[in-house]
Protein backbone atom coordinates (compact mmCIF):
# COMPACT_ATOMS: atom_id res chain seq x y z
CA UNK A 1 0.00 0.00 0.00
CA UNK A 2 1.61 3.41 -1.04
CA UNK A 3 -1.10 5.53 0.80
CA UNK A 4 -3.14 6.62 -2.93
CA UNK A 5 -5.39 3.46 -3.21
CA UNK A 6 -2.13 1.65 -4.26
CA UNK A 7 -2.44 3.80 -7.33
CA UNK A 8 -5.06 2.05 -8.76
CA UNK A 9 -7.57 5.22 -9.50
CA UNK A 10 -9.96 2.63 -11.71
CA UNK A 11 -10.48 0.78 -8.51
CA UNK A 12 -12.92 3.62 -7.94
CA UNK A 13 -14.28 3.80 -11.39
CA UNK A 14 -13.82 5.53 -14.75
CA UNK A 15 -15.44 8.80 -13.14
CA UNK A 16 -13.03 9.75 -10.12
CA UNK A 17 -10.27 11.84 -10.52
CA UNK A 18 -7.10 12.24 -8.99
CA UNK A 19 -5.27 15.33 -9.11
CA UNK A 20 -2.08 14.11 -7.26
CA UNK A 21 -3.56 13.63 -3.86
CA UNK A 22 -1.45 13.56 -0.84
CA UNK A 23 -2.96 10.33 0.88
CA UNK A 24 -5.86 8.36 -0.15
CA UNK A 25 -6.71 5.73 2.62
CA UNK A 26 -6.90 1.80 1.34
CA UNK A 27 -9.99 1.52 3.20
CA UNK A 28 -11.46 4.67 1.66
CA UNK A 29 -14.67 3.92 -0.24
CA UNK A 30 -15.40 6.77 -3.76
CA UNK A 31 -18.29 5.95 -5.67
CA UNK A 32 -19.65 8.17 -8.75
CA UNK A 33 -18.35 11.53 -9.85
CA UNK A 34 -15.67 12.41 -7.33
CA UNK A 35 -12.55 14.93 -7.49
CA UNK A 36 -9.95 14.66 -5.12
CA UNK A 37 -7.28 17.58 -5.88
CA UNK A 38 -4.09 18.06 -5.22
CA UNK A 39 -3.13 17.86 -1.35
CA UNK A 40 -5.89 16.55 -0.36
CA UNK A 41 -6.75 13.30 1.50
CA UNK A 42 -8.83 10.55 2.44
CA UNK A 43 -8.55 9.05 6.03
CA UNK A 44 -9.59 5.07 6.93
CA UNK A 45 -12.94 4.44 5.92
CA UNK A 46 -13.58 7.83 4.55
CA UNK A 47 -17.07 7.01 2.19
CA UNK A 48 -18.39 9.50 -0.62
CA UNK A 49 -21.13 9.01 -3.14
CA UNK A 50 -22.12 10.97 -6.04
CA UNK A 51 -24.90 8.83 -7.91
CA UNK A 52 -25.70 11.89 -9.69
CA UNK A 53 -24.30 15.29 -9.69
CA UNK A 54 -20.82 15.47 -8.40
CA UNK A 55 -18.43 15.36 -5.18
CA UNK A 56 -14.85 18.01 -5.06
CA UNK A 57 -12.66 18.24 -2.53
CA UNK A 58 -10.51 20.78 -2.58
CA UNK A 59 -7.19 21.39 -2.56
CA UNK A 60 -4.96 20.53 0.37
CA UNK A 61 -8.53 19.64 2.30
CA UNK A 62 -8.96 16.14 4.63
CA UNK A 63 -11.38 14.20 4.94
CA UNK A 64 -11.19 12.16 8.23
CA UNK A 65 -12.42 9.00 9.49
CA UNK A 66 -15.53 8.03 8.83
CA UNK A 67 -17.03 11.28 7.24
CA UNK A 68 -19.66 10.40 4.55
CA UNK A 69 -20.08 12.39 1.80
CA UNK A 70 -23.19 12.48 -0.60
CA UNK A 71 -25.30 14.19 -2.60
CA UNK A 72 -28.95 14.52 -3.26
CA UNK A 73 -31.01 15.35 -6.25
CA UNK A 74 -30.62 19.02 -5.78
CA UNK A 75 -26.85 19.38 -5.97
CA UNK A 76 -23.48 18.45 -5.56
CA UNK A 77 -21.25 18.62 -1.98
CA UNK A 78 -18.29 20.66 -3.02
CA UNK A 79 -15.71 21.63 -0.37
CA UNK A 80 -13.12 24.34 -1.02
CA UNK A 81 -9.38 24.12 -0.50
CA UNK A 82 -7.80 23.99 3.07
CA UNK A 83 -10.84 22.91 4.63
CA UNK A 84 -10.99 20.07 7.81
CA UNK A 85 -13.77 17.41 7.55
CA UNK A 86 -13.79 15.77 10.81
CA UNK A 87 -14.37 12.38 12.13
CA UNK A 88 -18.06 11.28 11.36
CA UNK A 89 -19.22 14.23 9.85
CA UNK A 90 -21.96 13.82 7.65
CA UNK A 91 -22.46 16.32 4.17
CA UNK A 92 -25.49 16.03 2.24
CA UNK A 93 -24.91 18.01 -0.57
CA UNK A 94 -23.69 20.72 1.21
CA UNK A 95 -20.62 23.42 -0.14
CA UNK A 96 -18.10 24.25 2.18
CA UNK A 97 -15.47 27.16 1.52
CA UNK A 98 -12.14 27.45 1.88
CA UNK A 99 -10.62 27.48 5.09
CA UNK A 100 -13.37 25.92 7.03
CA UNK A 101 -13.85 23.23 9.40
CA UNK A 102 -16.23 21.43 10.28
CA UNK A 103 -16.15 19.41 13.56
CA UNK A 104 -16.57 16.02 15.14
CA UNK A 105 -20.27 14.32 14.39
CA UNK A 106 -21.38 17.49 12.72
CA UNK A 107 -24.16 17.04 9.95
CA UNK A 108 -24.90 18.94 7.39
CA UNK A 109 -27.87 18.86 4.79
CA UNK A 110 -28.87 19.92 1.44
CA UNK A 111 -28.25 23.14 0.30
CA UNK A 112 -25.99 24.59 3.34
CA UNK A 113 -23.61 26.88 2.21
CA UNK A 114 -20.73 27.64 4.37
CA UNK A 115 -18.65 30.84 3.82
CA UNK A 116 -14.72 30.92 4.14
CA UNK A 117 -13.10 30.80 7.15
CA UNK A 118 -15.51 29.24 9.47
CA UNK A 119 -16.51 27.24 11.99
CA UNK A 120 -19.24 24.10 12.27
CA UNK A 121 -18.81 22.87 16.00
CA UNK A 122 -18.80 19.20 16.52
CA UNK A 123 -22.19 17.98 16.72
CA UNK A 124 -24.06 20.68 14.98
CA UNK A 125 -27.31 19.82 12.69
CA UNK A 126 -27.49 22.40 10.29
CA UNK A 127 -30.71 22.19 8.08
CA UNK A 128 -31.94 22.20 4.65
CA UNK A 129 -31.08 25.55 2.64
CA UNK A 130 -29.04 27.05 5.82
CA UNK A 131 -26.65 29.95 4.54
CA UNK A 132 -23.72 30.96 6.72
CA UNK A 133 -21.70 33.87 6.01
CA UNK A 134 -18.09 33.82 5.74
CA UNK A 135 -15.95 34.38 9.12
CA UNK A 136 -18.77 32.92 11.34
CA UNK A 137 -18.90 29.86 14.23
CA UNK A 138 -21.87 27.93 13.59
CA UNK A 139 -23.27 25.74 16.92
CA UNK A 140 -26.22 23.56 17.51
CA UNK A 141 -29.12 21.96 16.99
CA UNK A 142 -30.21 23.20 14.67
CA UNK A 143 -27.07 24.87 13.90
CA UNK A 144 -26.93 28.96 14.15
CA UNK A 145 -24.16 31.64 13.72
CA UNK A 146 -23.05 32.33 17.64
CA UNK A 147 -20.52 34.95 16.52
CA UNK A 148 -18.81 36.63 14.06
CA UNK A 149 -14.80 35.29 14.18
CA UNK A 150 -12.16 34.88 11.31
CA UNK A 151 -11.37 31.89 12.05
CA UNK A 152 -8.74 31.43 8.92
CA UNK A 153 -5.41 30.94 11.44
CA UNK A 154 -6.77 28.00 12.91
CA UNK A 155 -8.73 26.19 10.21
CA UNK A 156 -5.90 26.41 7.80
CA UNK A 157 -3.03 25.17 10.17
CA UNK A 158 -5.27 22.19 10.78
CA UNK A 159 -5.44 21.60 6.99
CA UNK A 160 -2.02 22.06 6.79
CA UNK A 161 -1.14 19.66 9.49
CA UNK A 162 -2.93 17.13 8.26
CA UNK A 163 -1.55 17.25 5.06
CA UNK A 164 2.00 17.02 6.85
CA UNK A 165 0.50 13.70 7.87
CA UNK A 166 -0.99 12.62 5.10
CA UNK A 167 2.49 13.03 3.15
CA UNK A 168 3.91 11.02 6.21
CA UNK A 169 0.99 8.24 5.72
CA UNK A 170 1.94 8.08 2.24
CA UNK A 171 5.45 6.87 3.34
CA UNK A 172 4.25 4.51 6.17
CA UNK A 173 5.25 7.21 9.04
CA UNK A 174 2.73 7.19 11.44
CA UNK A 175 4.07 9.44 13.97
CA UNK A 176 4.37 12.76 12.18
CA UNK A 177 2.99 15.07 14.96
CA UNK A 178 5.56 14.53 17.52
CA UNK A 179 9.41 15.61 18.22
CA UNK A 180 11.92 17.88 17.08
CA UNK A 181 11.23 18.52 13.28
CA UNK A 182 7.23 18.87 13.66
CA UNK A 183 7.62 21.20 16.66
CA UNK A 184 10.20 23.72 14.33
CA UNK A 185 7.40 22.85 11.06
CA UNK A 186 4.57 24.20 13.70
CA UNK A 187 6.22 27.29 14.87
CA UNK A 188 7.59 28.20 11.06
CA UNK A 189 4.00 27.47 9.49
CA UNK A 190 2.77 29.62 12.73
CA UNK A 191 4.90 32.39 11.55
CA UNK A 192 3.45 32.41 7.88
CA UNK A 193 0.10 32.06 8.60
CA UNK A 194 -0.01 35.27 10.80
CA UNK A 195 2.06 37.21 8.13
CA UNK A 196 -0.77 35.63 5.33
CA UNK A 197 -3.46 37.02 7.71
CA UNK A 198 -2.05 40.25 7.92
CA UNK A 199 -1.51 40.49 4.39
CA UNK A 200 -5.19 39.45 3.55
CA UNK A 201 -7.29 40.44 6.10
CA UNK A 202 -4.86 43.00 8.09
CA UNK A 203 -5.00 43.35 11.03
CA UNK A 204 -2.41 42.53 13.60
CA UNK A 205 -2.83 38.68 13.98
């Protein structure tokens, strides 16, 4: 196993693409119309569907253990780039923008639209045709906007840790977020998020 579905792409049929993926799980399941872009990866028994319309994830995005992804026969579930799919999350032809996470057991239905740089705490139902705007912490059931937060700094580390990991999967290191070298990776990646804040949003994060 080399960590890309032992890069056999037609073991997910003719209509999944890989765009150089950083780590595709063996025990990930893609079924239908799927794009996995570059940097991006699939964690163990990661499942997404797309019967009809269509599934993208994003550059340098994660999908983690257990998320499902589908879609319904309104649209597609399309997440942006440097976005965090936790454990168990569940999207239902939902979009996601960039630099968003959502969290542990969340669920999200069809037609949510999530803005960049946000939020979805773990656990959160968020219904049918909910639109959040970008910079905003969604909580609850159902799920609301609790605040207004640019949340960019963390969301995009996380994606950017876990694709240091998923590169590490991909060479059958499983202990990529411990010692030395990832402690000097964190503070240095730190150091150029704030200055990529700044120089996007301003500011003196």
């Amino acid at each position: 196993m080399d960590g890309l579905g032992e890069r056999h792409p037609e073991r997910f049929g003719p209509d999944v693409t890989l765009d150089n993926p950083a780590y595709i799980d063996p025990t990930a399941r893609v079924y239908g119309k799927v794009s996995i872009e570059e940097g991006a990866s699939l964690w163990p028994y990661a499942v997404i569907r797309a019967e009809n319309h269509h599934v993208t994830v994003g550059k340098f995005s994660n999908v983690q253990d257990h998320a499902m992804l589908h879609v319904s026969a309104d649209g597609p579930t399309v997440i942006g780039d440097y976005c965090s799919i936790a454990h168990h999350v569940v999207l239902h032809s939902a979009t996601i923008g960039d630099n968003s996470l959502i969290g542990i057991n969340a669920t999200l239905m069809d037609g949510v639209v999530i803005g960049q740089n946000c939020i979805v705490a773990g656990g959160s139902f968020v219904t049918e045709g909910t639109v959040v705007p970008d910079n905003s912490i969604v909580m609850g059931m159902p799920g609301k906007v609790v605040r207004s937060h640019n949340a960019f700094l963390k969301t995009k580390r996380n994606a950017l840790i876990y694709h240091r990991n998923a590169e590490a999967y991909a060479r059958g290191d499983h202990r990529a977020w411990t010692g030395p070298d990832f402690d000097e990776w964190n503070r240095q990646t730190g150091t150029a998020l704030k200055a990529e804040y700044r120089s996007r949003f301003g500011g003196e994060r």
